[in-house]
Protein backbone atom coordinates (compact mmCIF):
# COMPACT_ATOMS: atom_id res chain seq x y z
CA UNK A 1 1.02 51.14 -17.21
CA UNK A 2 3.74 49.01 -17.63
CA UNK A 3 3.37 48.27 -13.67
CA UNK A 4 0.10 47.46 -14.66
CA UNK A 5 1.11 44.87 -17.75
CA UNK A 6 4.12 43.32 -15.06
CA UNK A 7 1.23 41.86 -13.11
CA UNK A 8 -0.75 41.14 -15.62
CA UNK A 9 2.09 38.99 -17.53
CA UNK A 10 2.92 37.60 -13.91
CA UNK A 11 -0.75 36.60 -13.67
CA UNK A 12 -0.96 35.11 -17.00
CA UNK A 13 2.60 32.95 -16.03
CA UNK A 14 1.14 31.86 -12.84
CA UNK A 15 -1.89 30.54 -14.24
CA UNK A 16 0.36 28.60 -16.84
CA UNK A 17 2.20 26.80 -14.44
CA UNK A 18 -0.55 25.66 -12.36
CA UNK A 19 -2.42 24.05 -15.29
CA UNK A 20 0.63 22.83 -16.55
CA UNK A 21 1.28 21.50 -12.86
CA UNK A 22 -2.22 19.80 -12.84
CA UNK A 23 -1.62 18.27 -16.73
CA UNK A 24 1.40 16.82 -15.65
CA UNK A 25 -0.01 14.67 -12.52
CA UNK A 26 -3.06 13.91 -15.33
CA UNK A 27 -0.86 12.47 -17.44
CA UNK A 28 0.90 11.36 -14.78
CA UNK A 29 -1.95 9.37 -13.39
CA UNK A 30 -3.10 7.62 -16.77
CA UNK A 31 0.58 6.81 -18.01
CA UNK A 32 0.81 3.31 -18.07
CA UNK A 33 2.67 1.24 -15.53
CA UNK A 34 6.51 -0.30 -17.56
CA UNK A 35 6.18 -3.62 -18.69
CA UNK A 36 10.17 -3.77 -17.99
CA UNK A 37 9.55 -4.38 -14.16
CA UNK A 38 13.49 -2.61 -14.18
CA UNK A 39 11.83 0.27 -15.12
CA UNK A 40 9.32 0.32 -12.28
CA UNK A 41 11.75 2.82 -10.10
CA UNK A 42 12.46 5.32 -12.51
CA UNK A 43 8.36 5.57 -13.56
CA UNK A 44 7.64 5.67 -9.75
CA UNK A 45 9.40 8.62 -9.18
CA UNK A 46 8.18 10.38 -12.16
CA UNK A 47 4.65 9.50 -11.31
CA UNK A 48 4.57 9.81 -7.69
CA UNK A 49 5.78 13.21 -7.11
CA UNK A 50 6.79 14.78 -3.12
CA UNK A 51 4.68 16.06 -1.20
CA UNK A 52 5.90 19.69 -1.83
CA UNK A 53 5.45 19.29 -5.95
CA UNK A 54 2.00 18.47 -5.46
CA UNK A 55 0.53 20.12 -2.11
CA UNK A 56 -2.23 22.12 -4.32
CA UNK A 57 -3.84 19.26 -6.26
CA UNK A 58 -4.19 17.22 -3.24
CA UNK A 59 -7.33 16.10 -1.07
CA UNK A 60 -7.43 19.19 2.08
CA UNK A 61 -7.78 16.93 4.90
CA UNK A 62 -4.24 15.01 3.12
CA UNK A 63 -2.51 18.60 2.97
CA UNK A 64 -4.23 19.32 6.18
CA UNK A 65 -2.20 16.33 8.15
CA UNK A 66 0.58 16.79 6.11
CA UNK A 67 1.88 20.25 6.95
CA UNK A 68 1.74 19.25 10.68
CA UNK A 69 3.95 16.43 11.13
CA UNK A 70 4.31 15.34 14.27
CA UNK A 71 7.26 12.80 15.01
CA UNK A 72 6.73 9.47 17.67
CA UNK A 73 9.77 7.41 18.11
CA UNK A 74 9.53 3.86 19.51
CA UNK A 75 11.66 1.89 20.84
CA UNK A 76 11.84 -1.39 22.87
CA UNK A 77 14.28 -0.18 25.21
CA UNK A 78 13.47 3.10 26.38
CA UNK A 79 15.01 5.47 23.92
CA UNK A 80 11.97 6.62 22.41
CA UNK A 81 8.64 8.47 23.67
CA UNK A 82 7.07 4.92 23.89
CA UNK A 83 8.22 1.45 24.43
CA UNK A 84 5.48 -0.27 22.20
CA UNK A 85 3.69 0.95 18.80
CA UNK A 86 0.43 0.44 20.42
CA UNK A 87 1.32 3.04 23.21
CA UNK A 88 2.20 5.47 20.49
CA UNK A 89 -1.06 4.80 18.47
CA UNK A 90 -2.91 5.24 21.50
CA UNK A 91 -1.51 8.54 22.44
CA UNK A 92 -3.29 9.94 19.82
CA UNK A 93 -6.10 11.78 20.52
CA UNK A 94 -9.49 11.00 18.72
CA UNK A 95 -10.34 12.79 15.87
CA UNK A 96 -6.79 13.55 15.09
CA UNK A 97 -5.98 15.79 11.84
CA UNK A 98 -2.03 16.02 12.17
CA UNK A 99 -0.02 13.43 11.06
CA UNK A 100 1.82 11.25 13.25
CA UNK A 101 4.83 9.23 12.56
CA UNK A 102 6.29 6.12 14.47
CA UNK A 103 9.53 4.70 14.51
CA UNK A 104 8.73 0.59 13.20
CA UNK A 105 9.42 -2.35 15.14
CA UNK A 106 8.03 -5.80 14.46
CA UNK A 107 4.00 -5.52 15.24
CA UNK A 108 1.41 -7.81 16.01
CA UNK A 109 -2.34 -7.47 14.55
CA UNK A 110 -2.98 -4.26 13.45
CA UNK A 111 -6.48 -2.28 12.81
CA UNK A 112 -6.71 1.03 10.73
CA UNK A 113 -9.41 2.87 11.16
CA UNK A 114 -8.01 6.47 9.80
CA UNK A 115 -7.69 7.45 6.06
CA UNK A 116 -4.57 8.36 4.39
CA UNK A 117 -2.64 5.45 6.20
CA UNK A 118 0.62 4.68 5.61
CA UNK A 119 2.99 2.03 6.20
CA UNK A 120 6.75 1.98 5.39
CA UNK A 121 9.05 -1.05 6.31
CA UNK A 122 6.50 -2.74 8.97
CA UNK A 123 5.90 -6.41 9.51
CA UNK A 124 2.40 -6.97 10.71
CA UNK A 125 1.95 -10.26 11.73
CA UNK A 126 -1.45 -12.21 12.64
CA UNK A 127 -0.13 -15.26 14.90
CA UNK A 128 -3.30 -17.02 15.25
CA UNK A 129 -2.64 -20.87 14.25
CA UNK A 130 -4.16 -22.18 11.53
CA UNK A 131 -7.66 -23.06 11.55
CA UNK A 132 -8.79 -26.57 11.03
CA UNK A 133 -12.24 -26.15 10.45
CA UNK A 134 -12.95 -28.62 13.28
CA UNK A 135 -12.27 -26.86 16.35
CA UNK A 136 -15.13 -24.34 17.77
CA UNK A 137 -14.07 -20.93 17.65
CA UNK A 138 -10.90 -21.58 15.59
CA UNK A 139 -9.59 -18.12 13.77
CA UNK A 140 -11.40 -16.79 11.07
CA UNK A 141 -10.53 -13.38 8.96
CA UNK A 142 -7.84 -11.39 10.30
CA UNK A 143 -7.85 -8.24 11.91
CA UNK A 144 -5.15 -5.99 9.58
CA UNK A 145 -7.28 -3.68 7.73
CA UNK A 146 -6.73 -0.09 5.98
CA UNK A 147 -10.28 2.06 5.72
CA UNK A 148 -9.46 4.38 3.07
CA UNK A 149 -6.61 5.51 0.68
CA UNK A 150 -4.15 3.82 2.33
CA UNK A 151 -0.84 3.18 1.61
CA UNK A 152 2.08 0.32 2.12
CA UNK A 153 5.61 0.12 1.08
CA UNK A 154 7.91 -2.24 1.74
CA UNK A 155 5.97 -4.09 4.56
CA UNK A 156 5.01 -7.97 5.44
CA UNK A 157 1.92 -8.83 6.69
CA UNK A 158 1.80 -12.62 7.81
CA UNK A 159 -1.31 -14.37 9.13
CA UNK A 160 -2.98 -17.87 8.40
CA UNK A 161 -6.28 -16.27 6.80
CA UNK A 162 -7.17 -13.08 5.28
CA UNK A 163 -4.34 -11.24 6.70
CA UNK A 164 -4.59 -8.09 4.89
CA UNK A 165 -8.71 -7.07 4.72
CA UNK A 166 -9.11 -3.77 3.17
CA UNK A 167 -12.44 -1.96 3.37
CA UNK A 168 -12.71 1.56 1.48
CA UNK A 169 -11.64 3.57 -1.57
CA UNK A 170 -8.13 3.05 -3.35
CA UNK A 171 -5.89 1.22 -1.67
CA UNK A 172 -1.40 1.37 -2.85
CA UNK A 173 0.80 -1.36 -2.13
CA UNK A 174 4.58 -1.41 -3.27
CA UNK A 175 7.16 -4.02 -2.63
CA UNK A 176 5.10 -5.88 -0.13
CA UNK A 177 4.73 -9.46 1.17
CA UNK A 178 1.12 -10.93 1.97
CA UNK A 179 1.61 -14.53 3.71
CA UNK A 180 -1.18 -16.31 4.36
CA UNK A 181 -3.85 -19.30 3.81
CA UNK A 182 -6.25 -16.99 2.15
CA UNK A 183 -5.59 -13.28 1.40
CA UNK A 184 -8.99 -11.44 0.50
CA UNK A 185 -9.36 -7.97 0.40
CA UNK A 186 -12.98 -6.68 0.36
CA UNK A 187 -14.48 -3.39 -1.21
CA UNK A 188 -11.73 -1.28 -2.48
CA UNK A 189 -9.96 -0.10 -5.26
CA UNK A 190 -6.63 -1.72 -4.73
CA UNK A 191 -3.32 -1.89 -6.96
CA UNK A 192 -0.41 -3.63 -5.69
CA UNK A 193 3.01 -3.49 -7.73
CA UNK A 194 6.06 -5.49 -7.54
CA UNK A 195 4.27 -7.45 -4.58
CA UNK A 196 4.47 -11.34 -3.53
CA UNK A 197 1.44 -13.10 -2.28
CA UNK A 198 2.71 -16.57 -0.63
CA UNK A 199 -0.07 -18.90 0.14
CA UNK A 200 0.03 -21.89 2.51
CA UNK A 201 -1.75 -24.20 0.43
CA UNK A 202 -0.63 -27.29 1.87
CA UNK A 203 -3.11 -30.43 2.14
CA UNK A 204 -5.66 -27.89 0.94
CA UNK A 205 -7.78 -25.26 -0.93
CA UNK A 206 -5.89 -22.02 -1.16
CA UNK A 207 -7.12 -18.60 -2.24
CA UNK A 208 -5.38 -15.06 -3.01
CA UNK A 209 -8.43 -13.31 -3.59
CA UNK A 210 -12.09 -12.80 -2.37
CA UNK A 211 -13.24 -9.23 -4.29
CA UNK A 212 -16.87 -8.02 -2.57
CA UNK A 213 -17.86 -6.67 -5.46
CA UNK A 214 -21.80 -7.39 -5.95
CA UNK A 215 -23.04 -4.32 -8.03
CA UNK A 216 -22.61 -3.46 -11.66
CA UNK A 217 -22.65 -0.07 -10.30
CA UNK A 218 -20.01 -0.56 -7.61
CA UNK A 219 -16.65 0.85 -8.72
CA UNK A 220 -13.69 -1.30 -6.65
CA UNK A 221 -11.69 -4.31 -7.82
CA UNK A 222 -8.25 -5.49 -7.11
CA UNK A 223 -5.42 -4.48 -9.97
CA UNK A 224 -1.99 -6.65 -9.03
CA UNK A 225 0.83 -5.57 -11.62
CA UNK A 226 4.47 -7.33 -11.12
CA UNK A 227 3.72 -9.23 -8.79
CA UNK A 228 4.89 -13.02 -7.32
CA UNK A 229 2.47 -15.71 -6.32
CA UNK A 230 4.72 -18.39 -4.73
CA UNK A 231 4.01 -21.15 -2.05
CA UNK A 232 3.21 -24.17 -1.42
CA UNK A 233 0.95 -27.30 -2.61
CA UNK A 234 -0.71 -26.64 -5.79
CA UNK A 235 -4.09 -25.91 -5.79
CA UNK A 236 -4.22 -22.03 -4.98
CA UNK A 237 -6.67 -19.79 -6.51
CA UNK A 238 -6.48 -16.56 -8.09
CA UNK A 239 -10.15 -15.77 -6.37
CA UNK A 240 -13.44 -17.11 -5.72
CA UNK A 241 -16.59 -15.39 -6.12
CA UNK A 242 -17.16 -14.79 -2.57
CA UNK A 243 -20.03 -12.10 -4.20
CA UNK A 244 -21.80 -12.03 -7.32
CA UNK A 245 -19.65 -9.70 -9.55
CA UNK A 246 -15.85 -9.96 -8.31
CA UNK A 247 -13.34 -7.63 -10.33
CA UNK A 248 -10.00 -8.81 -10.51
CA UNK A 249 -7.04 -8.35 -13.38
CA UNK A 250 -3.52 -10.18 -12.84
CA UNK A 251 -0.75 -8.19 -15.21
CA UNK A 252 3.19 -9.29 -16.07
CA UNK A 253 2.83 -11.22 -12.81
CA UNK A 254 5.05 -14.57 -12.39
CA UNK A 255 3.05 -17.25 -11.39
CA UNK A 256 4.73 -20.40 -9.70
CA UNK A 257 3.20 -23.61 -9.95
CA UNK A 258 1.72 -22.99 -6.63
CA UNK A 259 -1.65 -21.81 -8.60
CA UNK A 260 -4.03 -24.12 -9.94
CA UNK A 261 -4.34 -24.79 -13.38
CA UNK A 262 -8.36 -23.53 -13.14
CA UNK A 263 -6.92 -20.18 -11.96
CA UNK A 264 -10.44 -18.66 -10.82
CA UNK A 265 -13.19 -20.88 -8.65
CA UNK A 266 -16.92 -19.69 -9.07
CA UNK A 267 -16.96 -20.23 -5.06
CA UNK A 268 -19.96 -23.60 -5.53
CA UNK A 269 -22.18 -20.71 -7.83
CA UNK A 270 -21.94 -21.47 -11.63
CA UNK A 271 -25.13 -18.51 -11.86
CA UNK A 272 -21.73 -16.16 -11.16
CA UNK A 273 -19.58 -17.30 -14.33
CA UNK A 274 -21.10 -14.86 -16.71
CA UNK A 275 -21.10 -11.75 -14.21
CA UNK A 276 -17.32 -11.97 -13.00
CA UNK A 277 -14.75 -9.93 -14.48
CA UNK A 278 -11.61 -12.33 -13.92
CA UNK A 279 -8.45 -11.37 -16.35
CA UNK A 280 -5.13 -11.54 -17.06
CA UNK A 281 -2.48 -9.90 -19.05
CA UNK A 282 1.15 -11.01 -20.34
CA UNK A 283 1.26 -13.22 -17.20
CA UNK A 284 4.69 -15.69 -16.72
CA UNK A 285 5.85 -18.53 -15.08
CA UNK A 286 4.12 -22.40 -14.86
CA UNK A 287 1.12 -21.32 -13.19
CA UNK A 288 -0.05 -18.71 -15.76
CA UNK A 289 -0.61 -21.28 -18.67
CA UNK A 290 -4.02 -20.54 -19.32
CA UNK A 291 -4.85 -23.58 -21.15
CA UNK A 292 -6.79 -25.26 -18.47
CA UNK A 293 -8.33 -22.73 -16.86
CA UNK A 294 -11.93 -22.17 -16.04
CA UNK A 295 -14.07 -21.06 -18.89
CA UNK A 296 -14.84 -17.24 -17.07
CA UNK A 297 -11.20 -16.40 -17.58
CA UNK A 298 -10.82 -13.51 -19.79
CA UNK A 299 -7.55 -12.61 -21.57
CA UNK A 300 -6.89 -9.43 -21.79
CA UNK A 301 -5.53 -7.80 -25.00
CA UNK A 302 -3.64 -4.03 -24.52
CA UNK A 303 -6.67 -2.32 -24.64
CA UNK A 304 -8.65 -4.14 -21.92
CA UNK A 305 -5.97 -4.27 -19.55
CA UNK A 306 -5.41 -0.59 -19.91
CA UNK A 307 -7.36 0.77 -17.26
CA UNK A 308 -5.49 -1.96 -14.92
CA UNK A 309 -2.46 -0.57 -15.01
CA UNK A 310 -2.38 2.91 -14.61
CA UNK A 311 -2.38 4.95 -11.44
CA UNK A 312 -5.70 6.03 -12.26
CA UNK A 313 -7.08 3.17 -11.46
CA UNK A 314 -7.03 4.28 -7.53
CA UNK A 315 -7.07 7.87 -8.81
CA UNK A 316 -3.98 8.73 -7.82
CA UNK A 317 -3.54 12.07 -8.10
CA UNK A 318 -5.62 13.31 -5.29
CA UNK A 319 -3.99 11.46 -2.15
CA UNK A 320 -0.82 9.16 -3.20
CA UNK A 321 2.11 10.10 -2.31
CA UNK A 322 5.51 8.30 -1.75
CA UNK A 323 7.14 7.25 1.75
CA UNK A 324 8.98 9.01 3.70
CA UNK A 325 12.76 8.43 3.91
CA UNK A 326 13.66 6.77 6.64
CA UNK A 327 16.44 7.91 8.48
CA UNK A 328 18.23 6.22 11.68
CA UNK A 329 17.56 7.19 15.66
CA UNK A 330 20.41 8.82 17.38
CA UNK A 331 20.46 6.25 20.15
CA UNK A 332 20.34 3.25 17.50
CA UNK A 333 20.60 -0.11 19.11
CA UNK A 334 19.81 -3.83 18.62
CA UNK A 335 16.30 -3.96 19.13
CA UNK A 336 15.71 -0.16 17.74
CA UNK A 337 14.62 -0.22 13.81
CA UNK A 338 14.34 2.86 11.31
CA UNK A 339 12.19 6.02 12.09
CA UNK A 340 10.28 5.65 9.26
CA UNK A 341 6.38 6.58 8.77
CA UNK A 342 3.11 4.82 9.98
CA UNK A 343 0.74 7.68 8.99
């Protein structure tokens, strides 16, 4: 009998901590995002739990990948299992389900067409020249893009026009750098902390967003949150309503006076002023004085901007998890980086 009661106690204890385990990474996912941007580290870590912590509330195919880690070091000069990262990516074999990790070096374009990406300490770099809008067959969009729940930390990704297009569900970016002419991400849930988006806006028109949301129905926008929008000239957009219904919220980001004082552009289709969701919340800096800007604005009190900044946004809880340390090769040289992951 009291074998019997053991168990059942044990039972009972078990139970508790897994629901206790799962209320945690709830309230995990809908705590808010610091408005102290010192306080971003330290909420991070609390939020974004290891891999270990969490391996039962995550999606299968995440945990699947994850507890078969295979490790691909690169390096320029021979002292890895490939001399280039797109040797590495190539070695693995289609319809993959372990996880792969590569040592970084600087890359060129790069196309992601697997879910659960991430990138840690990468610069992808799109060196196309900028177009002119004269010449036949002058660049367009980039190439970068991340399908689905994808993640980057600590990367740059440089190009002259859309250099970072994201197509999917829930996209995480973290101490990044965008660079570019135009940066548009497409359908996806994306949130970006602590991130700086530097537009070349000189001589010209410059935008930072163009969200391809058309639907009432369609659940994606783009959530930036402590973020920098710095370079140059002075008539750079927050978006343009590339589609009908773009969904896009700026929060305690520092604007330079890079951005126009308009802010949003209804893309040459005033029919699209009443059906964008455009916002902004406890913005800073020269270009967030929303005096002049367009009429669609919306300013966001605390309650609207709410469901902006929280990691349930992207729904967090299922597939996000933080990057992997990175730790230095053996046979370290000059042109040999970190091993760090590209998953």
């Amino acid at each position: 009998m009291a074998t019997t009661m053991t168990s059942i106690a044990f039972f009972f204890f078990l139970l508790l901590l897994l629901l206790s385990s799962s209320a945690v990474l709830a309230d995990n996912d809908n705590a808010q995002i610091p408005s102290d941007k010192s306080q971003l580290a330290p909420w991070f870590r609390n939020s974004i739990q290891k891999y270990k912590l969490r391996r039962t509330t995550l999606d299968p195919a995440l945990v699947e990948a994850e507890d078969s880690v295979k490790i691909i070091k690169v390096s320029k000069s021979g002292g890895g299992n490939f001399n280039t990262v797109m040797a590495a990516v190539n070695s693995v074999p289609a319809g993959n389900t372990r996880r792969p990790e590569f040592g970084t070096v600087d890359s060129a374009t790069l196309i992601v067409e697997s879910d659960y990406f991430m990138a840690v300490n990468i610069i992808v770099i799109n060196s196309s020249p900028r177009p002119d809008g004269k010449k036949e067959g002058s660049p367009g969009g980039g190439t970068e893009g991340v399908r689905r729940q994808g993640r980057i930390y600590n990367c740059r990704l440089i190009g002259f026009r859309t250099p970072n297009v994201m197509i999917g569900a829930g996209i995480f970016s973290m101490d990044a750098t965008l660079k570019a002419l135009w940066t548009t991400y497409l359908e996806v849930e994306s949130l970006c902390i602590c991130t700086e988006l530097h537009t070349k806006g000189d001589g010209g028109f410059s935008v930072i967003t163009a969200q391809a949301r058309n639907l009432e129905s369609e659940d994606n926008g783009y959530s930036f949150v402590h973020c920098t929008l710095s370079g140059t000239g002075g008539n750079t957009f927050l978006g343009r309503a590339w589609m009908s219904r773009p969904k896009v919220v700026f929060s305690y980001t520092f604007m330079s006076p890079v951005v126009s004082p308009l802010g949003w552009s209804n893309n040459i289709h005033p029919e699209r002023e009443s059906l964008v969701f455009y916002g902004e919340y406890k913005c800073m800096g020269p270009g967030a004085d929303t005096s002049k800007r367009s009429k669609f604005t919306k300013e966001l009190d605390d309650d609207g901007a709410t469901p902006f900044i929280t990691l349930n946004y992207i729904d967090a809880s299922t597939w996000l998890l933080p990057p992997r340390s990175c730790t230095p090769l053996k046979d370290m040289n000059k042109d040999t980086h970190l091993v760090c992951t590209l998953q």
